[in-house]
Protein backbone atom coordinates (compact mmCIF):
# COMPACT_ATOMS: atom_id res chain seq x y z
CA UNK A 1 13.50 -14.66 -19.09
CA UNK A 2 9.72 -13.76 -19.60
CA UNK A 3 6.72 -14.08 -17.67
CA UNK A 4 3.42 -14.14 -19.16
CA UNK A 5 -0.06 -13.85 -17.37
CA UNK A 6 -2.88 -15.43 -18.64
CA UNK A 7 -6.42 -14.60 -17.82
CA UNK A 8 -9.56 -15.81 -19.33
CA UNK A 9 -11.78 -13.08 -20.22
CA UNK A 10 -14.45 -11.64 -19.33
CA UNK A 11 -14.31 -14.43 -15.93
CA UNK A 12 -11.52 -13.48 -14.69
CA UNK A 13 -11.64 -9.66 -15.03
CA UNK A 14 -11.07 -8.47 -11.88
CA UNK A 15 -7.95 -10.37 -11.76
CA UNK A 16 -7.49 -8.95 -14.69
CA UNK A 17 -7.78 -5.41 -13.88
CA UNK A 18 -5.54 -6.25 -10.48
CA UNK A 19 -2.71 -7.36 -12.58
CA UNK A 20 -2.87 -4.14 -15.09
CA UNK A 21 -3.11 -1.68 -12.15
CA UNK A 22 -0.48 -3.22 -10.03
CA UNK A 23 1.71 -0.27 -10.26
CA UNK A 24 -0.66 2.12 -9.64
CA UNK A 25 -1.90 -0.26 -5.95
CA UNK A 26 2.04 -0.05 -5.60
CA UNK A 27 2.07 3.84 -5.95
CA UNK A 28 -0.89 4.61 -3.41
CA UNK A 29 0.49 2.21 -0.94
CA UNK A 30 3.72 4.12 -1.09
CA UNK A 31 2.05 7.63 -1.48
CA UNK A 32 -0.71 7.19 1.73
CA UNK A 33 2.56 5.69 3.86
CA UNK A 34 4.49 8.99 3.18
CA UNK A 35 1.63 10.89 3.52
CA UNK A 36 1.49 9.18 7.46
CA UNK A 37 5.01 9.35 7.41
CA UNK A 38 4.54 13.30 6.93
CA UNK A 39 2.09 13.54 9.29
CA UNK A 40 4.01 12.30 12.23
CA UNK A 41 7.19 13.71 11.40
CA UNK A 42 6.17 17.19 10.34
CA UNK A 43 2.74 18.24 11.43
CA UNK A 44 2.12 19.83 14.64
CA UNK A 45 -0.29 16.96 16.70
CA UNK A 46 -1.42 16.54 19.72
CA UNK A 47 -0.32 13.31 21.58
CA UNK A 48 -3.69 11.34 20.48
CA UNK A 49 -3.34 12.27 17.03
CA UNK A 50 0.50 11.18 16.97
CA UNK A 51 -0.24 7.94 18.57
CA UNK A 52 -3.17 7.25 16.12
CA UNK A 53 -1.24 8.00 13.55
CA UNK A 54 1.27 6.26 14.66
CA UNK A 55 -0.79 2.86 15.55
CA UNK A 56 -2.13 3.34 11.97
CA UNK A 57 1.60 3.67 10.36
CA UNK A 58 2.53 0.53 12.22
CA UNK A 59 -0.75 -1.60 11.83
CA UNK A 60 -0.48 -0.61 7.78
CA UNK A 61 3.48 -2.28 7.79
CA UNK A 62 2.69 -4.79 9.86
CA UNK A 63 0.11 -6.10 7.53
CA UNK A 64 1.72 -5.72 4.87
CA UNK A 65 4.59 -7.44 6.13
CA UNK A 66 2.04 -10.50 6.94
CA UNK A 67 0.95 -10.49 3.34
CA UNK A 68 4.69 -10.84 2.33
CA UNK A 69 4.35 -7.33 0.67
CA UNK A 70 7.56 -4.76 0.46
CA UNK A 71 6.47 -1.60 -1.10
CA UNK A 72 10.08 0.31 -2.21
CA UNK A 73 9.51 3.44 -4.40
């Protein structure tokens, strides 16, 4: 089985450029989560810091989750 994208160049260029840096979006989603993920698991916060990053962690999966997106490394 194949699948083949077809964009019509130079209009649709952005689209494009989404497609051919898909794994990279995929990487820095995963990457900034961990980074968050590090943050509230290892770093030494204060309460306010832990909930914001903690409201941020949840707000960013939550979104995500609306967008039907599941990033998996």
């Amino acid at each position: 089985m194949k699948g083949i994208l077809e964009f019509n160049l130079p209009e649709e260029h952005v689209d494009f450029e989404t497609a051919v840096k898909a794994s990279a979006y995929k990487t820095f989603v995963w990457e900034f989560d961990q980074w968050m993920r590090s943050k509230i698991k290892y770093e030494d916060l204060d309460k306010e810091q832990y909930e914001a990053f903690d409201l941020c962690r949840k707000n960013f999966w939550s979104i995500a989750q609306e967008n039907n997106i599941t990033i998996e490394p």
